[in-house]
N, C-alpha and C. Protein backbone atom coordinates (compact mmCIF):
# COMPACT_ATOMS: atom_id res chain seq x y z
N UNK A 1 -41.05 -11.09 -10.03
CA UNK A 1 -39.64 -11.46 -10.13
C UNK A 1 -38.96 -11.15 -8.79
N UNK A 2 -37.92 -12.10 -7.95
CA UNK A 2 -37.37 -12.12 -7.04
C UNK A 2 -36.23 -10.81 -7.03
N UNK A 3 -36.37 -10.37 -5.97
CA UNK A 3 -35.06 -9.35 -5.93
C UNK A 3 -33.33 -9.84 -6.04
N UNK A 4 -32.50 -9.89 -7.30
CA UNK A 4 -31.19 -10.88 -7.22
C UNK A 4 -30.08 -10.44 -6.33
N UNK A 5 -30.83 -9.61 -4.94
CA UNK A 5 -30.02 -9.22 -4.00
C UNK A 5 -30.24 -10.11 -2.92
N UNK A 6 -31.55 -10.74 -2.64
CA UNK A 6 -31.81 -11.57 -2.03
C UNK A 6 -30.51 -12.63 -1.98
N UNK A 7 -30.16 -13.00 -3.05
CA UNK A 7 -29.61 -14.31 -3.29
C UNK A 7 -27.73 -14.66 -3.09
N UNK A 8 -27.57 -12.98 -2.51
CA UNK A 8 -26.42 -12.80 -1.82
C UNK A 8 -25.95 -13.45 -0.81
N UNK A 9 -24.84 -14.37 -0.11
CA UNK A 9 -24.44 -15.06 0.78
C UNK A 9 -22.79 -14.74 1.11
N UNK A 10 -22.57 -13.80 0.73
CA UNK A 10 -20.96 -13.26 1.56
C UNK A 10 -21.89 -12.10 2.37
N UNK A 11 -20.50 -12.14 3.97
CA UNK A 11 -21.10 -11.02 4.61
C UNK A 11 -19.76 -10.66 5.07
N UNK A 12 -19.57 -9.38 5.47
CA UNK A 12 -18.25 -8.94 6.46
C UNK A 12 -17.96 -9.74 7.35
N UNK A 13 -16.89 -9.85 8.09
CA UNK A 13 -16.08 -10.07 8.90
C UNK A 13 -16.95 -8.87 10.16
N UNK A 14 -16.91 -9.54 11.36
CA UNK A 14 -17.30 -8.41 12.66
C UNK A 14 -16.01 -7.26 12.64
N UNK A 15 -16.31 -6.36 13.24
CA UNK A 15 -15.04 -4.97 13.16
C UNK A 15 -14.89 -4.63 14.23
N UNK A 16 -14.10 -4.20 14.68
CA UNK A 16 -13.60 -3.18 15.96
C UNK A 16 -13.65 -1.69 15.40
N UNK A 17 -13.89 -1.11 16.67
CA UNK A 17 -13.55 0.52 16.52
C UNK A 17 -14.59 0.92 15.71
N UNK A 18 -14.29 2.31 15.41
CA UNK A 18 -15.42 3.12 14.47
C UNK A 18 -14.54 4.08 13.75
N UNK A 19 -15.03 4.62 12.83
CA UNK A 19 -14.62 5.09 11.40
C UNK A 19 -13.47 5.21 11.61
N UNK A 20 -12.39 6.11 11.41
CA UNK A 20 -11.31 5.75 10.92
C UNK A 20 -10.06 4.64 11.58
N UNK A 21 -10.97 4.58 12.67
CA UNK A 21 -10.15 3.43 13.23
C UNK A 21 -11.00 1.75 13.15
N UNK A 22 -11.58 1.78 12.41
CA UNK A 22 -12.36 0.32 12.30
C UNK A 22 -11.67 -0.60 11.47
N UNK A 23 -11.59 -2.07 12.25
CA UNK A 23 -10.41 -2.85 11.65
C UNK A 23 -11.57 -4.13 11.95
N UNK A 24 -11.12 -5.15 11.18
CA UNK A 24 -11.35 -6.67 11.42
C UNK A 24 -11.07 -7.21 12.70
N UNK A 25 -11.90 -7.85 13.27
CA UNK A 25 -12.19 -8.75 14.77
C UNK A 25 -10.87 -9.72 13.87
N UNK A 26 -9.46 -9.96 14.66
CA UNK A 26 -8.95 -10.73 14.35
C UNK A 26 -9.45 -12.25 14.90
N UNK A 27 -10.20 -11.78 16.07
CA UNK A 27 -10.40 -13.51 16.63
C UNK A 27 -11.74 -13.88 15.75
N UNK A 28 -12.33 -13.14 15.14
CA UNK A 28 -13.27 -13.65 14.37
C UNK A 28 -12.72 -13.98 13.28
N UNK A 29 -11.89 -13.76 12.57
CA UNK A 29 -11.49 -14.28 11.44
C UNK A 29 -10.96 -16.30 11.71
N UNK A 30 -10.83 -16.42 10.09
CA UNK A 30 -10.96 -18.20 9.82
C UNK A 30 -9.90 -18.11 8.59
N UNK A 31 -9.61 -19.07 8.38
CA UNK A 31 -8.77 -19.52 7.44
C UNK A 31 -9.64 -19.54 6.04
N UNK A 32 -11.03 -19.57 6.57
CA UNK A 32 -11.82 -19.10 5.30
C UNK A 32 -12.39 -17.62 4.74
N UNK A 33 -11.48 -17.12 5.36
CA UNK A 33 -11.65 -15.75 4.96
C UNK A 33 -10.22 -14.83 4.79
N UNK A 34 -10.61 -14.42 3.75
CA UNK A 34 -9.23 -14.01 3.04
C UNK A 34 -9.36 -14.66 1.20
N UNK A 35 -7.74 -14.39 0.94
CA UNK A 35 -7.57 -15.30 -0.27
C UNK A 35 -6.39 -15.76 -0.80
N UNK A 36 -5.79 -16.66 -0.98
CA UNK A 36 -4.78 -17.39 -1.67
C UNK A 36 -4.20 -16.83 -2.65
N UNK A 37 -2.86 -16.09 -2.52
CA UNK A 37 -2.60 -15.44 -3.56
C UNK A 37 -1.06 -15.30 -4.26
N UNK A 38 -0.12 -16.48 -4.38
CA UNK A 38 0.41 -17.19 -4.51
C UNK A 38 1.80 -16.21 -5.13
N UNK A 39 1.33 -15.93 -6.05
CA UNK A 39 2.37 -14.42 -7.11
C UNK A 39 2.60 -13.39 -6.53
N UNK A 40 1.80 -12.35 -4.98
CA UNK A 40 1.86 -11.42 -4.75
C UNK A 40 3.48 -11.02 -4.74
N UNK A 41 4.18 -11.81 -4.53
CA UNK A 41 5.48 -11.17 -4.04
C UNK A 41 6.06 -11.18 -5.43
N UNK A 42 5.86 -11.71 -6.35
CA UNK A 42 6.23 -11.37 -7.89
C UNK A 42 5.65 -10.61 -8.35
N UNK A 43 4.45 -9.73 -8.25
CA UNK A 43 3.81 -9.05 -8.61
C UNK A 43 3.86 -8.04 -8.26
N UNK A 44 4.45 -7.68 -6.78
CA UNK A 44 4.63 -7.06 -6.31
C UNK A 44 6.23 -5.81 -6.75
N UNK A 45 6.95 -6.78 -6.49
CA UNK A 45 8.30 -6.65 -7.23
C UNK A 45 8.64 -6.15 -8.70
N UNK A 46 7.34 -6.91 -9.55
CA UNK A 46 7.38 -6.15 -10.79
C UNK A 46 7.03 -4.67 -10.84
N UNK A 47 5.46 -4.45 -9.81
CA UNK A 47 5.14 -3.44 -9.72
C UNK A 47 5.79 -2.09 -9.03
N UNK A 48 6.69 -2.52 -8.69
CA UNK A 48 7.81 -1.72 -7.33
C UNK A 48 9.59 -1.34 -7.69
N UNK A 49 9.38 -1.48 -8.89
CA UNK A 49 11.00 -1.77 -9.57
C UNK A 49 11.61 -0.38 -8.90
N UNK A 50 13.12 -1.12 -8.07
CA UNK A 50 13.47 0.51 -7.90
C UNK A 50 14.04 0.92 -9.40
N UNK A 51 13.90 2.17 -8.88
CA UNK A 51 14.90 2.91 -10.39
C UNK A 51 15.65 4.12 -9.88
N UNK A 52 16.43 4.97 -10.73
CA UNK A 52 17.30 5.80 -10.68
C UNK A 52 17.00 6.75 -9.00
N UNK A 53 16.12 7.17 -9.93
CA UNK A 53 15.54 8.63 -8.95
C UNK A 53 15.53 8.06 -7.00
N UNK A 54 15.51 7.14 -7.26
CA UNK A 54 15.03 6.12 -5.70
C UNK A 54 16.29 5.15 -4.98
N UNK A 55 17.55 5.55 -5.98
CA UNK A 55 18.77 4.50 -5.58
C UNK A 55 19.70 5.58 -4.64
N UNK A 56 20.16 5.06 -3.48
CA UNK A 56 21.06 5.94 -2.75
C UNK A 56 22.28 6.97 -4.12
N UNK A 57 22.89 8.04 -3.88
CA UNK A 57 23.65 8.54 -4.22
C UNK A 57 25.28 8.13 -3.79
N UNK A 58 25.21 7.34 -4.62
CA UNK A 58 26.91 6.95 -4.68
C UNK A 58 28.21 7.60 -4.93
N UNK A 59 28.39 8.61 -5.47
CA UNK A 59 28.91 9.77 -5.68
C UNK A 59 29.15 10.78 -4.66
N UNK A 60 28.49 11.35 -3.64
CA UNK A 60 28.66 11.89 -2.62
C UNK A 60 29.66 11.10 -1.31
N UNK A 61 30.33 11.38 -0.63
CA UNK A 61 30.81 11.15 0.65
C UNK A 61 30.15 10.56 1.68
N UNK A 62 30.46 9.41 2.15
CA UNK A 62 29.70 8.88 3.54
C UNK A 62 29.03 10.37 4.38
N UNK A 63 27.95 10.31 4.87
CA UNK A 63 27.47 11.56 5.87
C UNK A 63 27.44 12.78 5.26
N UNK A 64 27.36 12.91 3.78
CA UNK A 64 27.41 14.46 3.08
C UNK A 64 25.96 14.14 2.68
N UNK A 65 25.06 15.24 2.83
CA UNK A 65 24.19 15.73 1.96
C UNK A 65 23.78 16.01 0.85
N UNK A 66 23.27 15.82 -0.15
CA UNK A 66 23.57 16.15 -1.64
C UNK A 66 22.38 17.38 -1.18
N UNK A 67 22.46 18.89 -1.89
CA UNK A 67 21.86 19.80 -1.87
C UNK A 67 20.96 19.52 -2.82
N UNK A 68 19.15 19.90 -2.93
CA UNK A 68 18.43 19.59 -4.06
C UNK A 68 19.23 20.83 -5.05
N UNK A 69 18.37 20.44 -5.97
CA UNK A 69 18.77 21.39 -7.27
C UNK A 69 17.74 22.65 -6.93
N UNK A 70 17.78 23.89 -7.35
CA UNK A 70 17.05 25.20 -7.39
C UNK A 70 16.80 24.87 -8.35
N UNK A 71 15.36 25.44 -8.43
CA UNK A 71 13.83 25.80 -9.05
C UNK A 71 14.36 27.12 -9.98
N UNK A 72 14.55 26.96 -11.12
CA UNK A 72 14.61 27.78 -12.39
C UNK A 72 13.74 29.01 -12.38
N UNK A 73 12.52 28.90 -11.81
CA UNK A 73 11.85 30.04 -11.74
C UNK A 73 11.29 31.05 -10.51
N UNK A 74 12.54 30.17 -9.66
CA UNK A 74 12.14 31.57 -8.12
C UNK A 74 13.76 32.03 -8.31
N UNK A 75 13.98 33.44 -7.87
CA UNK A 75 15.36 34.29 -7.83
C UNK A 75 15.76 33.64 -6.37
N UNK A 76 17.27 33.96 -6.24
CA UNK A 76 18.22 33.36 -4.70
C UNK A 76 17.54 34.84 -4.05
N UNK A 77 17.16 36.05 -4.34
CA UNK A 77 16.85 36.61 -3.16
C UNK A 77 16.12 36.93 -2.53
């Protein structure tokens, strides 16, 4: 029986750099590599909803600071 690794035909893209800096040869890349992905920015948006905790503080004064809240279980001294 044939090995069904043999029968593999995608390969990487060439890279620049080495480990943590290794990126894709942009001039090697093609319009056939990559993928078409039409919803990301709806999908994205769903996945990204701002909410409360993440909306500026409207209540405070232009240029004031809001102080965090103290931690219930360390003492002020």
């Amino acid at each position: 029986m044939a090995d069904p690794r043999d029968k593999a035909a995608a390969s990487l893209p060439p890279t620049l750099g080495e480990g943590c800096l290794a990126r894709y040869d942009p001039d090697a890349l093609s319009a056939d590599d990559g993928t078409e992905f039409p919803g990301a920015a709806a999908l994205w948006q769903q996945l990204n909803r701002p909410d409360a905790a993440s909306a500026p503080a409207t209540d405070a004064p232009a240029g004031k600071q809001i102080p965090a809240p103290r931690r219930a279980d360390r003492s002020s001294r």
